[in-house]
Protein backbone atom coordinates (compact mmCIF):
# COMPACT_ATOMS: atom_id res chain seq x y z
CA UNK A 1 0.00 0.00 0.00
CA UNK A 2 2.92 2.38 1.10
CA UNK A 3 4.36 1.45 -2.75
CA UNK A 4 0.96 2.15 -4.54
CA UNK A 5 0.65 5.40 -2.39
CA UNK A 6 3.98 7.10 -3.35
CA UNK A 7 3.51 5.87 -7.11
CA UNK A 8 -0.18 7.56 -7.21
CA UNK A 9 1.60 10.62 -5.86
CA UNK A 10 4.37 10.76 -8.61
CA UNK A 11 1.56 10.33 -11.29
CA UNK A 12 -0.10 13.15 -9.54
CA UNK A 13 2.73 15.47 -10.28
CA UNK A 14 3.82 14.21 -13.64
CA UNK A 15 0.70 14.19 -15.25
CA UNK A 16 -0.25 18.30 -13.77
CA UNK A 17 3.35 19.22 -14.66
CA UNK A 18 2.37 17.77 -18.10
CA UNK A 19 -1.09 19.01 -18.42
CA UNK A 20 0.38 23.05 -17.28
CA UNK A 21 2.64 22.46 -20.04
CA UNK A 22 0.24 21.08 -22.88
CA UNK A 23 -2.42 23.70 -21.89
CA UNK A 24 -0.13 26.51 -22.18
CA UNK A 25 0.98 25.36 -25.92
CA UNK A 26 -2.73 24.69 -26.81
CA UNK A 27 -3.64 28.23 -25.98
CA UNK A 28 -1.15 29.60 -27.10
CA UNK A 29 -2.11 28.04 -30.82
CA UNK A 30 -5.41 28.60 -30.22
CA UNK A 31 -5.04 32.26 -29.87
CA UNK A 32 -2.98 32.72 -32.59
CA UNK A 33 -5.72 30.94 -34.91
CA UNK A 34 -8.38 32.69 -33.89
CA UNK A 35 -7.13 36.09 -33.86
CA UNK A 36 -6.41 35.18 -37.26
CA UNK A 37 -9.48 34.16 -38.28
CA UNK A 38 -11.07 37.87 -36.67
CA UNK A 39 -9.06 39.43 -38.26
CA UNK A 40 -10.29 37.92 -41.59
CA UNK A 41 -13.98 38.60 -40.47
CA UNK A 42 -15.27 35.32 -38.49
CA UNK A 43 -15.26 36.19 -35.24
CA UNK A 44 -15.90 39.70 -33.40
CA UNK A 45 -12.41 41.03 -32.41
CA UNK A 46 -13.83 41.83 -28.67
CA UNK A 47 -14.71 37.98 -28.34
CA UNK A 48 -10.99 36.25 -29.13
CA UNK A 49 -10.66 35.10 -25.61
CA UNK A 50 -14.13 34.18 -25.29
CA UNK A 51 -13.75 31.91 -28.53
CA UNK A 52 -10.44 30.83 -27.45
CA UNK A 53 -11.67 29.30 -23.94
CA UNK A 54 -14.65 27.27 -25.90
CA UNK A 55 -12.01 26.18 -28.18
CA UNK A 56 -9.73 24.87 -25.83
CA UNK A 57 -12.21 23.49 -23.57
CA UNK A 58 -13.54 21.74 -26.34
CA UNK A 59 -9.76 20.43 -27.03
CA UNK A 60 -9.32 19.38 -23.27
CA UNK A 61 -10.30 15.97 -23.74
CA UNK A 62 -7.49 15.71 -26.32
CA UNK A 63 -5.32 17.68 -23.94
CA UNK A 64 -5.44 15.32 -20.90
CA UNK A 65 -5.23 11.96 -22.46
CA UNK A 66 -1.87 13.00 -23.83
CA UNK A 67 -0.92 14.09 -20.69
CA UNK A 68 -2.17 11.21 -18.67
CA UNK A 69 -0.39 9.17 -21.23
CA UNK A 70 3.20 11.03 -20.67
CA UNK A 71 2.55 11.11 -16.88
CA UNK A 72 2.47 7.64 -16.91
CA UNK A 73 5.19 6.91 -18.94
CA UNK A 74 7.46 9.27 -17.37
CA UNK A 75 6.99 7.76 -13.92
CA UNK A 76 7.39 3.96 -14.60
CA UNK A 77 10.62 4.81 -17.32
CA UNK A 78 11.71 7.18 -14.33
CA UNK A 79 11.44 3.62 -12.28
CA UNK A 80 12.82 1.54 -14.57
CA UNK A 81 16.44 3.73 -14.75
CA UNK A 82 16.37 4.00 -11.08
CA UNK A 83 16.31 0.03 -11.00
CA UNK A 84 13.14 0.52 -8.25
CA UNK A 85 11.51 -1.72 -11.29
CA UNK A 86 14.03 -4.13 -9.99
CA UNK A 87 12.96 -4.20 -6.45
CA UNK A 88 9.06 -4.37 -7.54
CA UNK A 89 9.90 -7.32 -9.51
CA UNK A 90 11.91 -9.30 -6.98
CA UNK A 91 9.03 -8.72 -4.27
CA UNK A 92 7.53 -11.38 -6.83
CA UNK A 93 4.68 -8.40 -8.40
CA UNK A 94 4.77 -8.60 -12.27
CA UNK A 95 4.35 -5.63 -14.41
CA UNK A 96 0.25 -6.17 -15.23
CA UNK A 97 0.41 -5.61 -10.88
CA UNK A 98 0.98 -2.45 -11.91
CA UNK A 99 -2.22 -1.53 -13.70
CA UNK A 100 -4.21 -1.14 -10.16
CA UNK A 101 -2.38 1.73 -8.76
CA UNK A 102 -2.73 3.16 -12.21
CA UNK A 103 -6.10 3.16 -12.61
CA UNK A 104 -6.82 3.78 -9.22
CA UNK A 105 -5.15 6.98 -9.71
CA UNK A 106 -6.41 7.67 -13.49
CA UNK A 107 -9.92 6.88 -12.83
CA UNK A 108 -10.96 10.09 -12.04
CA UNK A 109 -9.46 11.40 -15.04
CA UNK A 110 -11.20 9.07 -17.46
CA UNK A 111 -14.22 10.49 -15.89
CA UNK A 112 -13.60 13.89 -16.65
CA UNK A 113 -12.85 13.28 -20.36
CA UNK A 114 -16.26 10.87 -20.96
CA UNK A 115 -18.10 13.92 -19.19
CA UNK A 116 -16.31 16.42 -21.78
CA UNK A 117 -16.49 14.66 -24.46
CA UNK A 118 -20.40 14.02 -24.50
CA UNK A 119 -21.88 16.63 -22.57
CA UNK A 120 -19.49 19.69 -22.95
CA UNK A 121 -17.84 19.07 -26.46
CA UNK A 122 -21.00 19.83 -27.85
CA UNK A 123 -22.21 22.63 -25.85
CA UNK A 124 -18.91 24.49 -26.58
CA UNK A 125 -19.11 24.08 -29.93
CA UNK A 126 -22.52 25.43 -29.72
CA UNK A 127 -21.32 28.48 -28.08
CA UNK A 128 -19.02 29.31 -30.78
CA UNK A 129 -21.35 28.73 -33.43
CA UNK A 130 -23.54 31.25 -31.73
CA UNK A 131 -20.86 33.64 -31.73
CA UNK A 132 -20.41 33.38 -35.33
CA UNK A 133 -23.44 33.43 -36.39
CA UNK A 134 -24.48 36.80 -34.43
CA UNK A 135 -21.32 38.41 -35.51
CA UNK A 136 -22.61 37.22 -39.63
CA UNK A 137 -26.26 38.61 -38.59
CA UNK A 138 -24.93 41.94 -37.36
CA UNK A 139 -26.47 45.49 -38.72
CA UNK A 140 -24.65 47.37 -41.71
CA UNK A 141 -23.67 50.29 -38.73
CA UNK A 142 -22.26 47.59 -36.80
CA UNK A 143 -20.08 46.32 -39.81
CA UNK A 144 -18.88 49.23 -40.37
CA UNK A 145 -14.69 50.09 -39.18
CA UNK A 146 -13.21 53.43 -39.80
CA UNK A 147 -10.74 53.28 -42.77
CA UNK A 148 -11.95 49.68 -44.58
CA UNK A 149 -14.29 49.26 -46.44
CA UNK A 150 -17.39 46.99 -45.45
CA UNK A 151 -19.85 44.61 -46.93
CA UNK A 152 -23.74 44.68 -46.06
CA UNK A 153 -25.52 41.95 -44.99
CA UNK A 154 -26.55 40.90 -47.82
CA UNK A 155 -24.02 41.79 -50.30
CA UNK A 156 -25.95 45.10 -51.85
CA UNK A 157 -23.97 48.30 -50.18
CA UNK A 158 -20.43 48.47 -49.59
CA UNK A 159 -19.54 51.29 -47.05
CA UNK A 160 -16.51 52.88 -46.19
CA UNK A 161 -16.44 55.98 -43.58
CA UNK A 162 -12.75 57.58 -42.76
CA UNK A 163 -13.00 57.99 -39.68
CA UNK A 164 -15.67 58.09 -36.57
CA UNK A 165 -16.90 60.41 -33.78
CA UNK A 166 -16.59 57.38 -30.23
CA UNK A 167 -20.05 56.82 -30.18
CA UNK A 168 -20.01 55.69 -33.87
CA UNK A 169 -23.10 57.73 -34.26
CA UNK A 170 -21.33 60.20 -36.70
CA UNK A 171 -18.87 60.19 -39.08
CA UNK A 172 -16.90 62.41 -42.26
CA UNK A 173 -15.75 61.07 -45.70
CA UNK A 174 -18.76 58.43 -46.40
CA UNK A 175 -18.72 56.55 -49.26
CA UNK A 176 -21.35 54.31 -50.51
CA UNK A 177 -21.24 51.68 -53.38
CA UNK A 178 -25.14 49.85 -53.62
CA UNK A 179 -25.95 47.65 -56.52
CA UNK A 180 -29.36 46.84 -57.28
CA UNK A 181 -30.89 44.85 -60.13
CA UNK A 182 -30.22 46.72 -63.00
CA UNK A 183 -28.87 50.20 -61.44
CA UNK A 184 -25.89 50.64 -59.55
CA UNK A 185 -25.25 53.81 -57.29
CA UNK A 186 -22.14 55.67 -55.90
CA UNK A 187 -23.06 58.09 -53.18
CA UNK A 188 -20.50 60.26 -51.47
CA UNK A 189 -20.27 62.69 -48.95
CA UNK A 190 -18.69 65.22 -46.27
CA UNK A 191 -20.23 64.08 -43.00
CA UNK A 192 -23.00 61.43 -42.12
CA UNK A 193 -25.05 60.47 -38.93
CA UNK A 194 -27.58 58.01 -37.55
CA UNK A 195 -31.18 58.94 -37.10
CA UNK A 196 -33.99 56.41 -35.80
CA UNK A 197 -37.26 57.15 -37.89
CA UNK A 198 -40.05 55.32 -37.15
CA UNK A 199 -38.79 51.18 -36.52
CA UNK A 200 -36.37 51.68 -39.38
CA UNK A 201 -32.70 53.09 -38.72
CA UNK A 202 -30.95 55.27 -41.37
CA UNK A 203 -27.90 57.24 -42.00
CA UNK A 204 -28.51 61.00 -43.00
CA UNK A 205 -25.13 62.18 -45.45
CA UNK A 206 -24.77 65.94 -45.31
CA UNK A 207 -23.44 67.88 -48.42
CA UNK A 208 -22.12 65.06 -50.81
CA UNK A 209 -23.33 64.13 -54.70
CA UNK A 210 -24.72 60.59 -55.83
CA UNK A 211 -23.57 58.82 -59.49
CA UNK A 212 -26.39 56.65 -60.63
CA UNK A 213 -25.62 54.09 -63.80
CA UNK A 214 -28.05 51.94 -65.26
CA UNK A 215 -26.80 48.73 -66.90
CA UNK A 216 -26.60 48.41 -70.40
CA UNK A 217 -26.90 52.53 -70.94
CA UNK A 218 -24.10 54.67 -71.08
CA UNK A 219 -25.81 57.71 -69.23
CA UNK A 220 -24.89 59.08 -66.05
CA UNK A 221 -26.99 60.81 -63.39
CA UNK A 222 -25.16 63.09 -61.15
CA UNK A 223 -26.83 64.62 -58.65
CA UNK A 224 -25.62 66.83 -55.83
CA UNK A 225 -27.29 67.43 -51.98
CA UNK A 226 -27.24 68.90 -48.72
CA UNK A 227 -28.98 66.39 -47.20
CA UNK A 228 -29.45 62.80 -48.02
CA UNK A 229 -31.12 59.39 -46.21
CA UNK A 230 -30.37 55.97 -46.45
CA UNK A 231 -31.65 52.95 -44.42
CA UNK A 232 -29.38 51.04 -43.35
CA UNK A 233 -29.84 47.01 -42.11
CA UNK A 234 -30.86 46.56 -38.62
CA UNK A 235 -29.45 43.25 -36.46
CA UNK A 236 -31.06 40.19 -37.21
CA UNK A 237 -31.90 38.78 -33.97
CA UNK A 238 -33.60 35.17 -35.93
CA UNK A 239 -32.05 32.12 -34.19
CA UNK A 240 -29.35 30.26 -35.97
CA UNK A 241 -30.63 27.84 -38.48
CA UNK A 242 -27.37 25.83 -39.34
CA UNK A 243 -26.74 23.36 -36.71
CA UNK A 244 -23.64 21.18 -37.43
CA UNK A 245 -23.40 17.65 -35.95
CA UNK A 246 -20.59 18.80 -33.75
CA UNK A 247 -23.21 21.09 -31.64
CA UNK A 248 -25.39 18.64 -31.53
CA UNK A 249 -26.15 16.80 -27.98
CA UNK A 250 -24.94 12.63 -27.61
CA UNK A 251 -28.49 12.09 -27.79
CA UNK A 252 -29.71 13.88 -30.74
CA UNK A 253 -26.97 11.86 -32.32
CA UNK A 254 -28.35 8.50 -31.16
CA UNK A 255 -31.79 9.76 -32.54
CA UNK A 256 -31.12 11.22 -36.22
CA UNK A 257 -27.88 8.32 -36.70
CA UNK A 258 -26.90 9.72 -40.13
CA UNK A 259 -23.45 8.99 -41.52
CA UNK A 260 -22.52 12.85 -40.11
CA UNK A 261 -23.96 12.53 -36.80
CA UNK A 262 -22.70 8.76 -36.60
CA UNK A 263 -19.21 10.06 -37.82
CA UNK A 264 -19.65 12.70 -34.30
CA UNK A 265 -20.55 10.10 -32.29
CA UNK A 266 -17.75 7.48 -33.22
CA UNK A 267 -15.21 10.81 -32.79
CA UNK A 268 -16.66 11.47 -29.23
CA UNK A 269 -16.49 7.65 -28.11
CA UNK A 270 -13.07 7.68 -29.37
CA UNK A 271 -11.83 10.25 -27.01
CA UNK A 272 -13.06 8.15 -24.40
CA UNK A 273 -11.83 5.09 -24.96
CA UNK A 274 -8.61 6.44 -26.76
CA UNK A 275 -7.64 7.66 -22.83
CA UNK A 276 -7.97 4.35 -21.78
CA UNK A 277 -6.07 2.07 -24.02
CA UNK A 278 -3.68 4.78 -23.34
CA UNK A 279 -2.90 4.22 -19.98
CA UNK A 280 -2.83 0.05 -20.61
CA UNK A 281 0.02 1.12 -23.66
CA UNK A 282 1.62 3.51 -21.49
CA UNK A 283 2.73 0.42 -18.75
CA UNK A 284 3.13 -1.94 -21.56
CA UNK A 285 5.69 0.46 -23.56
CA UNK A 286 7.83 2.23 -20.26
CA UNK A 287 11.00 1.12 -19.59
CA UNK A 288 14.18 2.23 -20.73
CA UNK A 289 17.77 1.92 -22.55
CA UNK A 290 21.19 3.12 -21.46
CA UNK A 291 22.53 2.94 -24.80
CA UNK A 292 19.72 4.93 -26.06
CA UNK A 293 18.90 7.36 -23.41
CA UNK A 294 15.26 8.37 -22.04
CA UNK A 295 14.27 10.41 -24.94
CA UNK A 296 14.00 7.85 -27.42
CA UNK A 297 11.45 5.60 -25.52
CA UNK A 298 9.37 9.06 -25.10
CA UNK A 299 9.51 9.55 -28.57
CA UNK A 300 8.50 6.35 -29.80
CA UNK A 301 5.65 6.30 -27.50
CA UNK A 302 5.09 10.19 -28.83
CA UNK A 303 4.28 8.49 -32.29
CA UNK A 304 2.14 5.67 -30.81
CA UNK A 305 0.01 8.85 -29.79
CA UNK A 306 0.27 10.52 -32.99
CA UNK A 307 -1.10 7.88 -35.24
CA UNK A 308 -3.72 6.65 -32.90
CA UNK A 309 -5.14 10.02 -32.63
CA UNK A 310 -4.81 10.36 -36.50
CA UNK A 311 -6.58 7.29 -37.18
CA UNK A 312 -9.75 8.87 -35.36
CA UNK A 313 -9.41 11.89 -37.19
CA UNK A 314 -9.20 9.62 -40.46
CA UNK A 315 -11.99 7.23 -39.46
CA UNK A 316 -14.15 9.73 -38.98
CA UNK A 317 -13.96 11.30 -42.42
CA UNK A 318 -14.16 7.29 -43.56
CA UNK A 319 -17.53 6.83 -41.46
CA UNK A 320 -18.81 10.24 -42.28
CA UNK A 321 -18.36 9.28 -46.26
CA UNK A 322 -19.73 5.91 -46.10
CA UNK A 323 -16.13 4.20 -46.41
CA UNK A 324 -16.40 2.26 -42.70
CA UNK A 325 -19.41 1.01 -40.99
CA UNK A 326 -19.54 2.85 -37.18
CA UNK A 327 -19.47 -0.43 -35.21
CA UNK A 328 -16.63 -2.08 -36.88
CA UNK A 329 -14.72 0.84 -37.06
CA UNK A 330 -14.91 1.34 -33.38
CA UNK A 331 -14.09 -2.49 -33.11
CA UNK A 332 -11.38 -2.62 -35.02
CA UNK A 333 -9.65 0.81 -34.09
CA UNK A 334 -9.76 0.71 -30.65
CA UNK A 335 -10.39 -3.22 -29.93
CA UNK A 336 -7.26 -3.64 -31.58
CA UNK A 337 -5.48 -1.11 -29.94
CA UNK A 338 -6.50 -2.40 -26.67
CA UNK A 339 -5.64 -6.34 -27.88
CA UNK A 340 -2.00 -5.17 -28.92
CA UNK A 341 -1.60 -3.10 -25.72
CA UNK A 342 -2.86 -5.95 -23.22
CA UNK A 343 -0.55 -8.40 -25.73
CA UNK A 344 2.35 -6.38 -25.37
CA UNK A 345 2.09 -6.09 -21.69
CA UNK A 346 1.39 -10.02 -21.10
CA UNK A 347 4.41 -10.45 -23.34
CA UNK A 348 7.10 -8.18 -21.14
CA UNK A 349 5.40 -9.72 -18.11
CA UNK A 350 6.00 -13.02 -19.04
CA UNK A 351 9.07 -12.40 -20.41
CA UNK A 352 8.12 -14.02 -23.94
CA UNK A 353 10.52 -14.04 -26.50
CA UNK A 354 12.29 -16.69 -29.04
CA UNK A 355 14.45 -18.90 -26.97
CA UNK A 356 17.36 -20.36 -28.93
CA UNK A 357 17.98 -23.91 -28.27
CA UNK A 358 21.88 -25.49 -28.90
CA UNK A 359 22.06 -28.67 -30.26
CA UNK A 360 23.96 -31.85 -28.40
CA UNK A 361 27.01 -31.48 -30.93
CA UNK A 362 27.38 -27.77 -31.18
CA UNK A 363 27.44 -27.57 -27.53
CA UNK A 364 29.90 -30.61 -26.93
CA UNK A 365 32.43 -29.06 -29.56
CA UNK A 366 31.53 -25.63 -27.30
CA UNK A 367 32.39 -27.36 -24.28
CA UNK A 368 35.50 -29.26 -25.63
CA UNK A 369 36.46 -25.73 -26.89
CA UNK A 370 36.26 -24.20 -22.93
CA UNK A 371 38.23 -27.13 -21.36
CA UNK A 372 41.12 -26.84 -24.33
């Protein structure tokens, strides 16, 4: 008990020094994405840290089987080049003896990513779609940023104002470009403002001029004024209508089981049981090589990671297009994942291998050859 107590306690501090570590790298990513992607229009710039905690709680699962699975690792290759391996083995305890205090300690964990990966997964995603999909739906004045110029909408008006009083109620330099179905207008002016007429909203230019063009006719109506309205687009406050299957709730999965929603599902059990053939691979791969150093068994089980987290990405694609049935996918993926983990273990544990057997002459002449 003393042994399985100070063993629990190492995995406690390997696997938060790796999580700190992994969560700090993830973030960081994850902020550099999506400030890219606001700054290409997706997102609203004043909700980048919103969108990037959704996005790496929806990541976490990810996050803390990889660092469950080099928690573990470290602490039994740690044991193995301090020789305590030695000691646990000559107490007559094998290496599968091992597993309890593991998943003693990792049970918890496993917990926490089944719990993320079908209840908060989804409602994550959901948040960001929400996000996008108001900042898409938002009014023309809302679009509209001092010095660029600024779609509609819906794709008619083009707006471009030079610069903004701070209440963004007023502005100089306006520019307008609206195309209609056969006429196309260019409206200029000085100064502009934001009046509320009735229900409808609309932006009042003072002393500009307006080019009107009708397709197919080479005349040109120019027209000056001192004072000039245009309604502008309120916010549409309608509820999203696109709902992806990665929003969508484990149940509402089980309910509509398209290839999509099938594809989410398979993806989400994956997670779960990906973090626990991890921990059964992580005991049956530790151990270590003085002529090799440390590193190398880290890397090697690095890669183990790598391509069984790749092969979920891939056979979800596969089940999504109709290329691999869910249930056998799920069999053979992570069935035989477990199977070669608990094979691998049973095989250091019992010390299999091919034994080389010397023949009656070869080891007389042997012999003869040590007593010349």
């Amino acid at each position: 008990m003393l042994f399985h107590s100070s063993i629990r306690k190492e995995l406690a501090r390997s696997f938060g020094a790796s999580l700190v570590v992994l969560a700090t790298v993830v973030m960081t990513m994850t902020l550099i994405r999506t400030v890219g992607e606001a700054s290409r229009g997706t997102f609203n710039p004043t909700d980048v840290m919103i969108i990037m905690g959704y996005t790496v709680l929806s990541d976490l699962p990810t996050i803390l089987s990889l660092s469950l699975f080099i928690g573990i690792l470290s602490v039994l290759t740690r044991m193995y080049k301090d020789s305590e391996m030695v000691i646990w083995f000559g107490s007559g305890r094998g290496l599968t003896s091992l597993l309890s205090p593991v998943f003693r300690f990792a049970w918890p964990i496993l917990v926490v990513i089944v719990v993320l990966a079908f209840f908060i997964l989804p409602w994550a995603f959901g948040r960001i779609e929400d996000l996008r999909d108001r900042y898409e739906k938002r009014g023309d004045i809302a679009r509209i940023e001092p010095g660029q110029f600024q779609e509609s909408a819906n794709g008619d008006r083009v707006f471009f104002i030079e610069k903004n009083s701070e209440s963004k109620q007023t502005g100089n330099n306006v520019f307008i470009a609206t195309k209609e179905q056969t006429k196309e207008t260019i409206t200029s002016a000085r100064s502009g403002h934001i009046e509320i007429i009735g229900n409808d909203k609309f932006l009042v230019l003072q002393n500009g001029q307006r080019l009107e063009t009708t397709t197919g006719k080479s005349e040109l109506t120019v027209s000056e004024f001192e004072s000039y309205g245009a309604r502008v687009g309120a916010d549409d406050v309608s509820e999203r209508t696109y709902v992806p299957s990665s929003s969508l709730t484990s149940t509402d999965l089980l309910k509509a089981p398209t290839l999509k929603n099938l594809a989410e599902l398979s993806w989400r059990l994956g997670l779960a049981l990906a973090g626990f053939n991890f921990i059964v691979i992580a005991v049956a791969v530790a151990g270590t090589n003085p002529r090799v150093g440390r590193s190398a068994n880290l890397g090697f089980a690095f890669l183990i990671f790598v391509v069984y987290f790749n092969f979920l990405v891939l056979g979800k694609s596969w089940v999504e297009s109709g290329q691999v049935q869910f249930t056998p996918f799920l069999l053979g993926l992570h069935g035989g994942a477990f199977a070669v983990g608990l094979l691998w273990l049973f095989k250091r544990h019992n010390n299999w291998g091919p034994r080389w057997r010397v023949g009656p002459n070869r080891a007389a002449r042997s012999a003869q050859g040590n007593a010349s």
